[in-house]
C-alpha atoms as a PDB file:
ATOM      1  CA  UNK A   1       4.142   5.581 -39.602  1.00  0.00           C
ATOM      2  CA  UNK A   2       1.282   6.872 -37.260  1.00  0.00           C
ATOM      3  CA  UNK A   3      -0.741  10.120 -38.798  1.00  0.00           C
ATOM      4  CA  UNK A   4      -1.308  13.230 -36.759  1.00  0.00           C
ATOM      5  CA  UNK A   5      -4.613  12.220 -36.100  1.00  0.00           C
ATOM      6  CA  UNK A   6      -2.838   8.779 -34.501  1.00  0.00           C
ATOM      7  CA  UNK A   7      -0.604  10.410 -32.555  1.00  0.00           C
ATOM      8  CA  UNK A   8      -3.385  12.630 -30.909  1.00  0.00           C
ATOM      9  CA  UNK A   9      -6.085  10.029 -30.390  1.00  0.00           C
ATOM     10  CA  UNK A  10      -3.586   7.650 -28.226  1.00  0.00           C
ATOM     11  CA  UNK A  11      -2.431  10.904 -26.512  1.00  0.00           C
ATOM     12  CA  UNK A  12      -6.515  11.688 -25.854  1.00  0.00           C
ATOM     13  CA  UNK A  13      -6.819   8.263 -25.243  1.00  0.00           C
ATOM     14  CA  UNK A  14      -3.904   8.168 -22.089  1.00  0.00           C
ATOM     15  CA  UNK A  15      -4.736  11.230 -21.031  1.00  0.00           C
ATOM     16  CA  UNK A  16      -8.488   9.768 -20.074  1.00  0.00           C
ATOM     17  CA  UNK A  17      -7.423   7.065 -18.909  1.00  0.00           C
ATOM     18  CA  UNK A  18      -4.782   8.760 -16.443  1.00  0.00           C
ATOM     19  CA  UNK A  19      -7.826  10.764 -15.499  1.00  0.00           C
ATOM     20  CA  UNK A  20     -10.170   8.082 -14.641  1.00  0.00           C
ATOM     21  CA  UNK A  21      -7.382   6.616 -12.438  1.00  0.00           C
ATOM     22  CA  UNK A  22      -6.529   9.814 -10.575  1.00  0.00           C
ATOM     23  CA  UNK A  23     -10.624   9.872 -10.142  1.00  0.00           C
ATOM     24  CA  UNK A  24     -10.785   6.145  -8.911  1.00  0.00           C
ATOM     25  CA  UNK A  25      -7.805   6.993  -6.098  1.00  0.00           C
ATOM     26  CA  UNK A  26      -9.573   9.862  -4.775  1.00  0.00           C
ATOM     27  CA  UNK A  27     -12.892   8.398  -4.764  1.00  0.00           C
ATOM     28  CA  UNK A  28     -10.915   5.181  -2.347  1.00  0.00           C
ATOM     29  CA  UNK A  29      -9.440   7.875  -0.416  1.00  0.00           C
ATOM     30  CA  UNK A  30     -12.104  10.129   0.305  1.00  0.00           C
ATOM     31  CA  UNK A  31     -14.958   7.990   0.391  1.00  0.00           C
ATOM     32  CA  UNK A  32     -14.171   4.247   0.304  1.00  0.00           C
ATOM     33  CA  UNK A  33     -11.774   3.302   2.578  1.00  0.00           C
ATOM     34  CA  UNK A  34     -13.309   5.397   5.224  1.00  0.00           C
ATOM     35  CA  UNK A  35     -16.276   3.568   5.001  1.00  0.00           C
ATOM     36  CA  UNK A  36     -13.868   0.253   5.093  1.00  0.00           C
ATOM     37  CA  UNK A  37     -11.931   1.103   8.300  1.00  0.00           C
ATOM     38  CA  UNK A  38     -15.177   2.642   9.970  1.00  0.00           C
ATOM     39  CA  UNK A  39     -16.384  -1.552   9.601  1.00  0.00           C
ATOM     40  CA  UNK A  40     -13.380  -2.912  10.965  1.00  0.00           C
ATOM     41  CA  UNK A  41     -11.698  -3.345   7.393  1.00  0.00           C
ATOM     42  CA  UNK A  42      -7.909  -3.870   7.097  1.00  0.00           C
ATOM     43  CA  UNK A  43      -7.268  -5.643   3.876  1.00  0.00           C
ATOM     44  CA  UNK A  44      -9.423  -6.232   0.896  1.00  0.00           C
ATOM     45  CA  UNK A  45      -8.682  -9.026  -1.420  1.00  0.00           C
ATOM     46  CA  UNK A  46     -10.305  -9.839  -4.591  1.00  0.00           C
ATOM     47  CA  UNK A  47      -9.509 -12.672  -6.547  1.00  0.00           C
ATOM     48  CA  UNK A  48     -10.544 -12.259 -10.431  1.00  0.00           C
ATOM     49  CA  UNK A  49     -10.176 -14.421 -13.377  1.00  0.00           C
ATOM     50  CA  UNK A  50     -10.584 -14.489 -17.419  1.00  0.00           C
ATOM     51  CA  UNK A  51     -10.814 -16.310 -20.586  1.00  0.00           C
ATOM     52  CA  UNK A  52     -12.540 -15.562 -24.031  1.00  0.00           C
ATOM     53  CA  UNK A  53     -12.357 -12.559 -24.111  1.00  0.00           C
ATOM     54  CA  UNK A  54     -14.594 -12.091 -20.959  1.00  0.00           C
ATOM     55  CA  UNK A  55     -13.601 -11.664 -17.252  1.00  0.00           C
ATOM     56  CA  UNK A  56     -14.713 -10.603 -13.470  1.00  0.00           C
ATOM     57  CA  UNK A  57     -13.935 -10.325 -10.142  1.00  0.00           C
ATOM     58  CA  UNK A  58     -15.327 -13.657  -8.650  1.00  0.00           C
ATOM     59  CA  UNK A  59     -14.580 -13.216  -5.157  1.00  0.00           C
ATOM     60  CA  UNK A  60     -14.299 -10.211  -2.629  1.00  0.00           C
ATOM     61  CA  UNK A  61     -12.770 -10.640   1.109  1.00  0.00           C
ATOM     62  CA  UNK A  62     -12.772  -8.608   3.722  1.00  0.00           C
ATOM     63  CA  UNK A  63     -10.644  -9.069   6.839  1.00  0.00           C
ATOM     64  CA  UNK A  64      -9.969  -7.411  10.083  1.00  0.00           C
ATOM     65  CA  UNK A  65      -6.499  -6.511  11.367  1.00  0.00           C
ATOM     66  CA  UNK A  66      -6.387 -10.426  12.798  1.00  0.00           C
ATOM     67  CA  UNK A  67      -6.773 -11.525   9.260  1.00  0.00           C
ATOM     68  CA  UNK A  68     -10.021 -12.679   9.757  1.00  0.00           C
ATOM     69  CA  UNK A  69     -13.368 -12.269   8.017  1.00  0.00           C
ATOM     70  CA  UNK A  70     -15.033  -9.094   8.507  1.00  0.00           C
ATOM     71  CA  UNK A  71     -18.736  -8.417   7.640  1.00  0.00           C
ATOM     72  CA  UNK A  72     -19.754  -5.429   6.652  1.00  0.00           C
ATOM     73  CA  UNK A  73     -21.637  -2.701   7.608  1.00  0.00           C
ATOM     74  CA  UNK A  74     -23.573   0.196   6.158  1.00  0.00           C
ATOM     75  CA  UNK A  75     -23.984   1.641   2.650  1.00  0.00           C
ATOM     76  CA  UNK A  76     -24.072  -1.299  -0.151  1.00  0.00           C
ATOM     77  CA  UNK A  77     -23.225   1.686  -2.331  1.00  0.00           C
ATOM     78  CA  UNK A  78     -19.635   1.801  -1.376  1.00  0.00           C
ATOM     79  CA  UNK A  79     -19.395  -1.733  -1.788  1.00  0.00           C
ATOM     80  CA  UNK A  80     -20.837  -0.997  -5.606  1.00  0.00           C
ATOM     81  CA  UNK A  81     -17.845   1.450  -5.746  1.00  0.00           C
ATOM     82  CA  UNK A  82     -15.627  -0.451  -4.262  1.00  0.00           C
ATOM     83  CA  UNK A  83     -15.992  -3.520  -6.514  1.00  0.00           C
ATOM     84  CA  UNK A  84     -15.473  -0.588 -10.008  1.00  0.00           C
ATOM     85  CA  UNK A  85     -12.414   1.082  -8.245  1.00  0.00           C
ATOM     86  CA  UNK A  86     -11.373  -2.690  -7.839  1.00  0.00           C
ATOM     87  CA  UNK A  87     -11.667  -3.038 -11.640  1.00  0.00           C
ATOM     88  CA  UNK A  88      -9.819   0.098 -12.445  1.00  0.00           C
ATOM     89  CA  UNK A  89      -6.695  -1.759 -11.170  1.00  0.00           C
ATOM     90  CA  UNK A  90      -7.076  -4.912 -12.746  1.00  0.00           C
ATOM     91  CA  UNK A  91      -4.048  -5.688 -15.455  1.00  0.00           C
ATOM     92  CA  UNK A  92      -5.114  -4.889 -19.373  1.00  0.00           C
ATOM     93  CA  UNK A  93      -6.245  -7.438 -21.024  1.00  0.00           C
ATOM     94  CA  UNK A  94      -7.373 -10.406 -18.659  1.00  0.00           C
ATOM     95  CA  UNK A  95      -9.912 -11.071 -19.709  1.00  0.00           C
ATOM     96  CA  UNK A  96      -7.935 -11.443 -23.458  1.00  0.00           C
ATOM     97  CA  UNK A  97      -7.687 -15.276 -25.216  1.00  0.00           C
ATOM     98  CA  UNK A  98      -6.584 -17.320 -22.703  1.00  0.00           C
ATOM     99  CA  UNK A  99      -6.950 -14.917 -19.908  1.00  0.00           C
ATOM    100  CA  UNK A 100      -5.140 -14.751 -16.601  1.00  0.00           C
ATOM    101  CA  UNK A 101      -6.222 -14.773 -13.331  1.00  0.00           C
ATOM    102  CA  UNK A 102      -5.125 -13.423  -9.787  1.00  0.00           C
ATOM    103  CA  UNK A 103      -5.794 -11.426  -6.562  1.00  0.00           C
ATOM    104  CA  UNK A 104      -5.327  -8.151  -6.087  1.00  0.00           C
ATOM    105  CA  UNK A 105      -5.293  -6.820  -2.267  1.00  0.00           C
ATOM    106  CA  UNK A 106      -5.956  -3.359  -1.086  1.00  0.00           C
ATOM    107  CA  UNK A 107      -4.344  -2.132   2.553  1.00  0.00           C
ATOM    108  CA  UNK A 108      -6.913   0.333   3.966  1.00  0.00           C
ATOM    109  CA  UNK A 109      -4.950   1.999   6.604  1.00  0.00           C
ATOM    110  CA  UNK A 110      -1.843   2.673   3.990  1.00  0.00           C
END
């Protein structure tokens, strides 16, 4: 039977981590994906992988509205905050035992 003191830590605990989300989709919206489309961007697609208890994003694409590669342009410091927003939406717990491994892809222009 969980204890008061349970009950309110996961509560604290949800509540940050609702927060941190709501932070990482306005930080895409207002700063991020503007900086995306202004370089041609259309999709994003990052392909990430785990094991033992460890895990990353190995790869991150960037293509134009043709599906093909874009490079980038401008401030590497989006790209920094890109790749953490990226991580923000990553499933819990790939990284965990035998890990799991996808791609996640980001629209710009939706």
């Amino acid at each position: 039977m969980k204890t008061d003191f349970t009950a309110f830590f996961l509560q604290e605990y949800h509540r940050q981590q609702r927060e941190r989300m709501e932070s990482t989709k306005n930080t895409l919206k207002s700063d991020i994906l503007p900086a995306l489309a202004k370089s041609g961007v259309h999709t994003v697609v990052a392909e990430y992988s785990g094991y033992g208890d460890s895990g990353a994003i190995d790869s991150i694409s960037y293509l134009g509205a043709d599906g093909k590669a874009v490079t980038l342009t401008g401030d590497a410091t989006c790209i920094m905050g890109l790749e953490e927003a990226l991580y923000e939406f990553l499933p819990g717990g790939f990284e965990i035992n035998e890990g799991g491994q996808g791609t996640l892809t980001l629209n710009v222009h939706d």
